[in-house]
N, C-alpha and C. Protein backbone atom coordinates (compact mmCIF):
# COMPACT_ATOMS: atom_id res chain seq x y z
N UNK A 1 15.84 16.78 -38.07
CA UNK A 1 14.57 16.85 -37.41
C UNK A 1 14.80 16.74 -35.90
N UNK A 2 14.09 17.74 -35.22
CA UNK A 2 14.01 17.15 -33.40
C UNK A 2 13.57 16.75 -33.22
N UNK A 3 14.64 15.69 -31.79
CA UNK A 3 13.73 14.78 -31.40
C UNK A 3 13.05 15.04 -30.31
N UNK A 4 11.90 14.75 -29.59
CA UNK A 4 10.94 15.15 -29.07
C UNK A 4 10.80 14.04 -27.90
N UNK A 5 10.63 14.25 -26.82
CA UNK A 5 10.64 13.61 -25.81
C UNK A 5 9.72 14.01 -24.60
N UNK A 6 8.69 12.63 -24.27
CA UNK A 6 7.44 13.14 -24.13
C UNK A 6 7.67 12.63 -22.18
N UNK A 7 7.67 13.28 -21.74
CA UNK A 7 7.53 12.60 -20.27
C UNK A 7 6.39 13.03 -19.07
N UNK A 8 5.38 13.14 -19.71
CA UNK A 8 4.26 13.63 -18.85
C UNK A 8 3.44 12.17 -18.53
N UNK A 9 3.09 11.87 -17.20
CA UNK A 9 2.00 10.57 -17.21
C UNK A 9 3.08 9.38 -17.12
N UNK A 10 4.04 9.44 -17.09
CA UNK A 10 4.93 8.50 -17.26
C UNK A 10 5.48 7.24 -15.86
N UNK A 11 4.94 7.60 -14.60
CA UNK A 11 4.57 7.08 -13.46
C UNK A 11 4.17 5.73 -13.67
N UNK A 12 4.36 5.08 -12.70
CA UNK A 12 4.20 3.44 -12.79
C UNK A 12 2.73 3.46 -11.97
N UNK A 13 2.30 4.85 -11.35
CA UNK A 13 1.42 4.69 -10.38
C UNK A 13 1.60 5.34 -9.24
N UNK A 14 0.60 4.90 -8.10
CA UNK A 14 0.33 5.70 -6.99
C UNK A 14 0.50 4.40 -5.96
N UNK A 15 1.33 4.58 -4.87
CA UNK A 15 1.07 3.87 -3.85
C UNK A 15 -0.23 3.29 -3.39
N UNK A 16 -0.96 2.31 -3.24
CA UNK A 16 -2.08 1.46 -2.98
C UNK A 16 -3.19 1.17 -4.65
N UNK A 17 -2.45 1.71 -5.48
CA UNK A 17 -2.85 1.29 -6.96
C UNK A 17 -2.82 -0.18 -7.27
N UNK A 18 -3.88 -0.77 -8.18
CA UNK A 18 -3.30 -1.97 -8.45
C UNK A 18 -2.71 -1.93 -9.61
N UNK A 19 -1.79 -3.24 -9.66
CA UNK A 19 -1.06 -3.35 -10.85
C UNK A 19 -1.52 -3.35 -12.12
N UNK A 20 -2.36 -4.72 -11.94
CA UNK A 20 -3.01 -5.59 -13.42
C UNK A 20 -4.65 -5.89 -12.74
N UNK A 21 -5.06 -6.72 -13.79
CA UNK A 21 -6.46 -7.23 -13.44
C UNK A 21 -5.92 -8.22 -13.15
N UNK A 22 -5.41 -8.64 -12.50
CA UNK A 22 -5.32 -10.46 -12.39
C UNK A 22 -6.25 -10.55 -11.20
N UNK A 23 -6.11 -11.86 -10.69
CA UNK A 23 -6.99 -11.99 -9.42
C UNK A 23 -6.78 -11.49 -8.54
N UNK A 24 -7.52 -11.53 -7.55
CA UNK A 24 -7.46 -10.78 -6.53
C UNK A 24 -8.07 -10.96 -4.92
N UNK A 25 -7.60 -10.80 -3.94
CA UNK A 25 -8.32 -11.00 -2.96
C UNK A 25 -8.83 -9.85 -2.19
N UNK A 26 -9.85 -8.71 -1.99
CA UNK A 26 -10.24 -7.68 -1.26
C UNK A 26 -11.23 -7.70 -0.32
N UNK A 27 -11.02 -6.92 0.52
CA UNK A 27 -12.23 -7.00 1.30
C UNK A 27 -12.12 -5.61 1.90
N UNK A 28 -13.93 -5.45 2.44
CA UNK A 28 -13.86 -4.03 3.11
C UNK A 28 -13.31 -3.99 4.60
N UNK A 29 -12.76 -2.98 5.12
CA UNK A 29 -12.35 -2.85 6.77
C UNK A 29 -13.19 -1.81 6.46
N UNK A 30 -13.40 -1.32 8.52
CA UNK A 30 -13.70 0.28 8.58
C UNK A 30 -12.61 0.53 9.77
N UNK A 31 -12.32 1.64 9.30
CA UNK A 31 -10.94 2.40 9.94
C UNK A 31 -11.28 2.13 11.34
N UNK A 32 -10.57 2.06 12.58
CA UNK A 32 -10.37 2.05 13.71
C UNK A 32 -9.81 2.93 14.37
N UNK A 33 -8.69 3.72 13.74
CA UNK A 33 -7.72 4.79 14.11
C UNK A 33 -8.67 6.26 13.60
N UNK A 34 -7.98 7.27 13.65
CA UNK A 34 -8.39 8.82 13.48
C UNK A 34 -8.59 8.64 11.91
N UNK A 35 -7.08 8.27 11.16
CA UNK A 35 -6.87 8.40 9.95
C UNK A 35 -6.27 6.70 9.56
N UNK A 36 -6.25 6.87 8.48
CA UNK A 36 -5.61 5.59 7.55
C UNK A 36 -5.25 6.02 6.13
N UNK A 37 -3.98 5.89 5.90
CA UNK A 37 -3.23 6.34 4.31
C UNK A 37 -3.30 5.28 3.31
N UNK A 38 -3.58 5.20 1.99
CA UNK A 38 -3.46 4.27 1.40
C UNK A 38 -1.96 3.73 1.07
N UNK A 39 -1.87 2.45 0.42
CA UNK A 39 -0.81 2.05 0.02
C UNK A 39 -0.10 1.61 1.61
N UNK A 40 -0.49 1.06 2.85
CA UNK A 40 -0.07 0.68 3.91
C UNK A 40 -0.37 -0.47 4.53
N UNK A 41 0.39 -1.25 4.83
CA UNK A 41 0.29 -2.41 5.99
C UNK A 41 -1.09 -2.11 7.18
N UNK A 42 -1.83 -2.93 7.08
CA UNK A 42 -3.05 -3.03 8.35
C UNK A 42 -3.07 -4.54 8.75
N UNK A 43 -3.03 -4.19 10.01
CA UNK A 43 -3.59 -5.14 10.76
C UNK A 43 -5.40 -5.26 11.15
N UNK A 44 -5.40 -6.60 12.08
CA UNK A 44 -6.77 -6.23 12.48
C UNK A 44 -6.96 -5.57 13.68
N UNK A 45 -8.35 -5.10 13.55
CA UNK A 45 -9.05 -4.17 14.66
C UNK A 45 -8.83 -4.75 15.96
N UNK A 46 -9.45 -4.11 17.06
CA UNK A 46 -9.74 -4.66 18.30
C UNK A 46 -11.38 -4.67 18.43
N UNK A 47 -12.07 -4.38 17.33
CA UNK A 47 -13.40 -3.61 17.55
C UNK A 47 -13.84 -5.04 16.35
N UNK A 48 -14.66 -5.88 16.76
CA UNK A 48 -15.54 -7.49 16.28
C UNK A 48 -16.26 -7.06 15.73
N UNK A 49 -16.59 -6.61 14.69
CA UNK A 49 -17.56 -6.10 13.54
C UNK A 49 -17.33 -6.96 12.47
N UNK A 50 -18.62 -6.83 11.74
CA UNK A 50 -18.79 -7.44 10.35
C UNK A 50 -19.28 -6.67 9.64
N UNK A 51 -18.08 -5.95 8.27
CA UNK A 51 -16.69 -5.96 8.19
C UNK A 51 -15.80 -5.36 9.64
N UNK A 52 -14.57 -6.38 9.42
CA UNK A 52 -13.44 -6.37 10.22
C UNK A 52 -13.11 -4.36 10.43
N UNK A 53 -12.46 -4.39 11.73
CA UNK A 53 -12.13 -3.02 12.14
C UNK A 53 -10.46 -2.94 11.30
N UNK A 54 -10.21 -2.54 10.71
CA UNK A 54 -9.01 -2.39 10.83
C UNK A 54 -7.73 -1.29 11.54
N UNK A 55 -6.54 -1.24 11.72
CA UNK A 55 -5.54 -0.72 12.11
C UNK A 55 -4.41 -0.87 11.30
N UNK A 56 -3.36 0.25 11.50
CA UNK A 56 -2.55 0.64 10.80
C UNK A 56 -1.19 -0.84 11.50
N UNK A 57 -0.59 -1.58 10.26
CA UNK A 57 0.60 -2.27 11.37
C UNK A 57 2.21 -2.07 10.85
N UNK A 58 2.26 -2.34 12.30
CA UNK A 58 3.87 -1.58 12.54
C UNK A 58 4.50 -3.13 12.86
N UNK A 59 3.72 -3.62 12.61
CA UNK A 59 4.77 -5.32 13.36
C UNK A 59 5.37 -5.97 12.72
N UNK A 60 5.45 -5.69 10.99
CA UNK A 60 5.56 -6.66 10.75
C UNK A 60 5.62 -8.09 10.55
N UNK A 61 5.93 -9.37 9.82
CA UNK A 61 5.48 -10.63 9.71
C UNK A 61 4.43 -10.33 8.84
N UNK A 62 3.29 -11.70 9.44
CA UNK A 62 2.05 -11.86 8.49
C UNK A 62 1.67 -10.64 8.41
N UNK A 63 1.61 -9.40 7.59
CA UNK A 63 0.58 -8.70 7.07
C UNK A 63 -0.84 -8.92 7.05
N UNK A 64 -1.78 -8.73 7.55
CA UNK A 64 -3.06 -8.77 6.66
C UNK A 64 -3.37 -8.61 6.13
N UNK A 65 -3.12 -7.00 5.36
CA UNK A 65 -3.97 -6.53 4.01
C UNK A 65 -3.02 -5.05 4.09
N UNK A 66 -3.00 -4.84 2.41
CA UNK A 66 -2.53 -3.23 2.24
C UNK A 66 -3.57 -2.53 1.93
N UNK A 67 -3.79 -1.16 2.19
CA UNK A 67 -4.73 -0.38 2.05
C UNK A 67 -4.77 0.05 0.33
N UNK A 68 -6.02 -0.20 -0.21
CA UNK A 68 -5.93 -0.17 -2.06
C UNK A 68 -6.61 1.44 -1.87
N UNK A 69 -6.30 2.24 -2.93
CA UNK A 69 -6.23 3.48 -3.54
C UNK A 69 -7.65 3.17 -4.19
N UNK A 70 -8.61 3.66 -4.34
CA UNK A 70 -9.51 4.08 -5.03
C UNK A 70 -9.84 5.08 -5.89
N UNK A 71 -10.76 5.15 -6.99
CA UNK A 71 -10.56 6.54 -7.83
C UNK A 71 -12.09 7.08 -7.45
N UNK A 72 -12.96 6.87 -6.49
CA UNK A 72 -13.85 7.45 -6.08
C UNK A 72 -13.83 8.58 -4.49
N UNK A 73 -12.74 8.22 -4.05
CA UNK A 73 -11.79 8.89 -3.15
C UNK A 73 -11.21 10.59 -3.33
N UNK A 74 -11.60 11.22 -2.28
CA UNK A 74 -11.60 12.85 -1.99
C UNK A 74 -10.03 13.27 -2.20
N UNK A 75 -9.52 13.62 -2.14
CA UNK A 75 -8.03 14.12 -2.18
C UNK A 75 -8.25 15.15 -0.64
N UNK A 76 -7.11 14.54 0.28
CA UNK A 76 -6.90 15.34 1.31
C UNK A 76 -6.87 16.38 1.49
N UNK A 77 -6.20 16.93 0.37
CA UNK A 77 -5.78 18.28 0.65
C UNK A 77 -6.21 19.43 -0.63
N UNK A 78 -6.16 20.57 -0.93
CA UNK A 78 -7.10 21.15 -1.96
C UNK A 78 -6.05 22.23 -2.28
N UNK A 79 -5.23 22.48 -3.36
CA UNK A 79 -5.32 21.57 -4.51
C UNK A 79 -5.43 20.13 -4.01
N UNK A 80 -5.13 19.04 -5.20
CA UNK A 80 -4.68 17.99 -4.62
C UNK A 80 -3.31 17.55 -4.96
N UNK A 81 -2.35 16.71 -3.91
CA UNK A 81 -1.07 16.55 -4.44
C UNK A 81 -1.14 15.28 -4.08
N UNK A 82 -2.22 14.89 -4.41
CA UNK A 82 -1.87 13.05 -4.14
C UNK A 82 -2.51 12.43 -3.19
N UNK A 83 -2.22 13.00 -2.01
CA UNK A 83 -2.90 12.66 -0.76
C UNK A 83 -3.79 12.10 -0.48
N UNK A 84 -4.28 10.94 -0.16
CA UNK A 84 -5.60 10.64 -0.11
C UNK A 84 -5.39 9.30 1.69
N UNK A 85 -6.63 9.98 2.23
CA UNK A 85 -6.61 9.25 3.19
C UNK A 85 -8.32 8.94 4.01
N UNK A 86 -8.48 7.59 4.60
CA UNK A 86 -9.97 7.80 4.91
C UNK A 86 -9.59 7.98 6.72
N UNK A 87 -10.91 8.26 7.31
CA UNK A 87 -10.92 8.82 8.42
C UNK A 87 -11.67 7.66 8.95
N UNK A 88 -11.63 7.71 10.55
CA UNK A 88 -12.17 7.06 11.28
C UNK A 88 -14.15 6.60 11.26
N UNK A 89 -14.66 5.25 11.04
CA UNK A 89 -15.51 4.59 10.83
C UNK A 89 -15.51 4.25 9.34
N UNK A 90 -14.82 5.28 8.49
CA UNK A 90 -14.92 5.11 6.94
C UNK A 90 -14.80 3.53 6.74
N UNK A 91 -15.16 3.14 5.48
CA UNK A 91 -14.72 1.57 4.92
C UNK A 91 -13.65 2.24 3.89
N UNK A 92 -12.58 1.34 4.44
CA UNK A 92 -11.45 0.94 3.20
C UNK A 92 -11.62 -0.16 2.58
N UNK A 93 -11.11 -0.05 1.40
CA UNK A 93 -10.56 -1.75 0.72
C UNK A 93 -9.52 -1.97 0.74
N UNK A 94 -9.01 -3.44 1.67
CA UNK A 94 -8.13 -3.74 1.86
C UNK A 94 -7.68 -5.16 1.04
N UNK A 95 -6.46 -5.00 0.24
CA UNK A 95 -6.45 -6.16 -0.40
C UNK A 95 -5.61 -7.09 0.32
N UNK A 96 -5.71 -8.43 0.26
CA UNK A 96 -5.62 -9.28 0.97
C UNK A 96 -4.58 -10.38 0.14
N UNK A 97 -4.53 -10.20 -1.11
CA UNK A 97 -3.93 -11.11 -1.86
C UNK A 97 -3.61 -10.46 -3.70
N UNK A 98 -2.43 -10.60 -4.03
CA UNK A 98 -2.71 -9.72 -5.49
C UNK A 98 -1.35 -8.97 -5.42
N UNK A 99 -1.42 -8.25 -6.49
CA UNK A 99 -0.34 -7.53 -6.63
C UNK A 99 -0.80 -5.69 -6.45
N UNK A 100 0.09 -4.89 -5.96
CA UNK A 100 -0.33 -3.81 -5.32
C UNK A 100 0.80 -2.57 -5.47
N UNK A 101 0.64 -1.81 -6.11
CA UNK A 101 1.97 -0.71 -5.97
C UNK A 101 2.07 0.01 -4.51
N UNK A 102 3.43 -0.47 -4.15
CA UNK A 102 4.04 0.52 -2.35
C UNK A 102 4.99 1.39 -2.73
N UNK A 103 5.26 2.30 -1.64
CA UNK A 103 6.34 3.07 -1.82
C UNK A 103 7.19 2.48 -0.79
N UNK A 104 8.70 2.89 -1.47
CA UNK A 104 9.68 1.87 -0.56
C UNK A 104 10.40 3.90 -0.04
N UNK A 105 10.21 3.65 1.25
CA UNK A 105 10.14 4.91 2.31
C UNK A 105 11.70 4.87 2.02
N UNK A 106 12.38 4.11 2.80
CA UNK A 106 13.69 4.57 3.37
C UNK A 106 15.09 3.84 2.56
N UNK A 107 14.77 2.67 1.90
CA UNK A 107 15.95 1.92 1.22
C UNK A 107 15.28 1.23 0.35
N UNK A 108 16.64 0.78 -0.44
CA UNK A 108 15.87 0.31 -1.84
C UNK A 108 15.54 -1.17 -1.60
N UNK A 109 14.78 -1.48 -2.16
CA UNK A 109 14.59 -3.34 -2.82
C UNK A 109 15.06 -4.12 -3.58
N UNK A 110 15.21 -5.66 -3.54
CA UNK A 110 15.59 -6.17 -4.44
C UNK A 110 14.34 -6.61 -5.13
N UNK A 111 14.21 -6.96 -5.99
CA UNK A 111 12.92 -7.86 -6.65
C UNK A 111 12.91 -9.47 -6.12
N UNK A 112 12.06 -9.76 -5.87
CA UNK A 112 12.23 -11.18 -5.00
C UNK A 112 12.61 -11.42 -3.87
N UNK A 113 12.83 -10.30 -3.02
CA UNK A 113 12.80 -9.91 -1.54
C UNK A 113 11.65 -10.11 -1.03
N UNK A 114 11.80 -10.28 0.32
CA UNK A 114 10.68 -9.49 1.52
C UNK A 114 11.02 -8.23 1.45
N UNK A 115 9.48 -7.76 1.57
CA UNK A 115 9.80 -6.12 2.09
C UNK A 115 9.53 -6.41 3.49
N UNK A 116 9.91 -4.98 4.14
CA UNK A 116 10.07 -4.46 5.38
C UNK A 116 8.81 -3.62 5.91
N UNK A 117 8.34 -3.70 6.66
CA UNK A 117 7.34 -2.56 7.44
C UNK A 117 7.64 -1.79 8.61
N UNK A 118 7.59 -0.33 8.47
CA UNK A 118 8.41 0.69 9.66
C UNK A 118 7.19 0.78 10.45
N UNK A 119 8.06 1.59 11.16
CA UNK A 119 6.89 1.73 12.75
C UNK A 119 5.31 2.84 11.69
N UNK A 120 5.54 3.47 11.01
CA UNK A 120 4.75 3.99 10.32
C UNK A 120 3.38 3.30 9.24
N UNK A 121 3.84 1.90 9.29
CA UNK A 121 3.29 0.86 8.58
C UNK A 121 3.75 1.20 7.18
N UNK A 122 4.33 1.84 6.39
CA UNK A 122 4.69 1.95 5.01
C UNK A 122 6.22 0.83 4.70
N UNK A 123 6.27 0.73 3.80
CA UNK A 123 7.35 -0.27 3.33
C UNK A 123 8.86 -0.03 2.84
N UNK A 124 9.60 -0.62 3.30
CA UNK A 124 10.80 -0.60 2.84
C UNK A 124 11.94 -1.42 2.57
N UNK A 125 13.36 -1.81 2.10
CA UNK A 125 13.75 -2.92 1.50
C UNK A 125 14.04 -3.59 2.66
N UNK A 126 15.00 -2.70 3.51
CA UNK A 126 15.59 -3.28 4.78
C UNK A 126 15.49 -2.16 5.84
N UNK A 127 14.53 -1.91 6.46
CA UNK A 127 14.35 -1.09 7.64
C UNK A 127 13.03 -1.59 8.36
N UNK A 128 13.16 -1.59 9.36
CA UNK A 128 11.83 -2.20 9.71
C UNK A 128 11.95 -3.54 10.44
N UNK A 129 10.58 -4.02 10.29
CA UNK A 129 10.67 -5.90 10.49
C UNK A 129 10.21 -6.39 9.62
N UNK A 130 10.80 -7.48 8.95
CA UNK A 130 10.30 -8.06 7.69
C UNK A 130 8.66 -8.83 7.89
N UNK A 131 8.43 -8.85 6.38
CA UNK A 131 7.41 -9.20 6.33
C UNK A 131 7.53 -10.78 5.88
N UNK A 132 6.33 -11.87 6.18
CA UNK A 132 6.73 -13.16 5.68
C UNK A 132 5.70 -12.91 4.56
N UNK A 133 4.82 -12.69 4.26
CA UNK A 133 3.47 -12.73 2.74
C UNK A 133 3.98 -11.27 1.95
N UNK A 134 4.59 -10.64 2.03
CA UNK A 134 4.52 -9.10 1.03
C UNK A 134 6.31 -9.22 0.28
N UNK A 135 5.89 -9.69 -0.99
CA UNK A 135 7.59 -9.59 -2.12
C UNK A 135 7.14 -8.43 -3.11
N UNK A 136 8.48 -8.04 -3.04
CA UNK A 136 8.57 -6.78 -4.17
C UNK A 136 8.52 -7.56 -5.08
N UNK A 137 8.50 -7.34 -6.29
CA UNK A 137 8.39 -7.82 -7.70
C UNK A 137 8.98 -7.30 -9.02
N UNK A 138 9.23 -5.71 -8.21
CA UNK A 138 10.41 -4.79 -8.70
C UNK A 138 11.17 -4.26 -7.59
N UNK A 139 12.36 -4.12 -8.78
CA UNK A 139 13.60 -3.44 -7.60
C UNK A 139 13.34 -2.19 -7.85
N UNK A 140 13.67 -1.33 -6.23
CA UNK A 140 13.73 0.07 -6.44
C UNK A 140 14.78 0.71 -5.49
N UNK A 141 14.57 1.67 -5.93
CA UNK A 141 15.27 2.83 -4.52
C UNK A 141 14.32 3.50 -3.47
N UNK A 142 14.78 3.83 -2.39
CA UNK A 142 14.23 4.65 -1.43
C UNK A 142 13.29 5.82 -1.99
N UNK A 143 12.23 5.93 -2.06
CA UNK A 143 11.09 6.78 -2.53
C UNK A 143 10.53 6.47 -4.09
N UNK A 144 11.00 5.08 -4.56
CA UNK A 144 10.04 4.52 -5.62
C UNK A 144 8.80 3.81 -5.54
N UNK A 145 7.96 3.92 -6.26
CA UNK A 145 7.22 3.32 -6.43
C UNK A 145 7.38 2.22 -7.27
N UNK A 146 6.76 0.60 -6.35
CA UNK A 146 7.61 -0.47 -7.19
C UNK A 146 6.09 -1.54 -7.35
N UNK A 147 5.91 -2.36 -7.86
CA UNK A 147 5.01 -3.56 -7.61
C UNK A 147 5.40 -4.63 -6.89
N UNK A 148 4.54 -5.11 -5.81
CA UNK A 148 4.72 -5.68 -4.74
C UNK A 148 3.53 -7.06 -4.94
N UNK A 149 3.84 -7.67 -4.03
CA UNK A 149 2.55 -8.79 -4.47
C UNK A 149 2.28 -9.02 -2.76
N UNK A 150 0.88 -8.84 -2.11
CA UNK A 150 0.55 -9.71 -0.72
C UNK A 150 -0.11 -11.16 -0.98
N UNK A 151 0.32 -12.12 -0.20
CA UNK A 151 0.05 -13.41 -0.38
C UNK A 151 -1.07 -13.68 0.95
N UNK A 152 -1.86 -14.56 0.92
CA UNK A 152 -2.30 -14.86 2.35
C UNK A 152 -1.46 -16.00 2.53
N UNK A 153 -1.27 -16.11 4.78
CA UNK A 153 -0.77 -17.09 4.51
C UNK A 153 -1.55 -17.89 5.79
């Protein structure tokens, strides 16, 4: 008999996906910049609103919040290949605490590491400046998608 081997759907996920239902900490920003990608490091705004302005961060350390993926969200581009990004005044949800799928850009991770944040704000094992609140939770390679956890601190 053949054996049959099914590999469609088989993805851990999408960068700014959440993991599980566990708890969680979110809140809304509205973009500050032109654009904002999900699954990324933000800082806060310069713009005192209630909800917070947010910005894309390149600084690494304390993180504030990663940008969460939504399934009510346009696809950038038409077809769609994934892409999804909000534009300037939009509200994002930014999670603040929880576990969160990133893509690790340039090198791999260990599990129980700090990740890294590039000048691009996306994540990686060792490139960048580390982060003190954002641990991988899986190990990966350079262009996986892994589960990550942000802590407040």
């Amino acid at each position: 008999m053949t054996v049959q081997n099914f590999n469609i759907y088989t993805a851990r996920g999408y960068a700014g996906d959440l993991c599980d239902n566990g708890p969680i900490v979110s809140i809304t920003g509205v973009v500050e910049a032109a654009t904002l990608e999900v699954g990324i490091a933000v800082k806060r705004g310069t713009v005192a609103t209630n909800p917070k302005h947010v910005l894309l961060d390149a600084d690494g350390g304390n993180i504030y919040g990663i940008v969460r993926r939504e399934l009510a969200l346009e696809a950038k581009n038409r077809p769609s290949d994934g892409v999804v990004e909000f534009v300037k005044t939009e509200s994002a949800s930014i999670l603040r605490q929880g576990y969160i799928y990133v893509e690790l850009t340039t090198t791999a991770a260990t599990a129980g590491d700090k990740l890294y944040v590039t000048a691009a704000g996306v994540f990686s094992g060792s490139t960048g400046t580390v982060t003190t609140n954002v641990t991988a939770e899986q190990s990966g390679a350079a262009g996986d998608i892994i589960k990550a956890r942000i802590d407040i601190l």
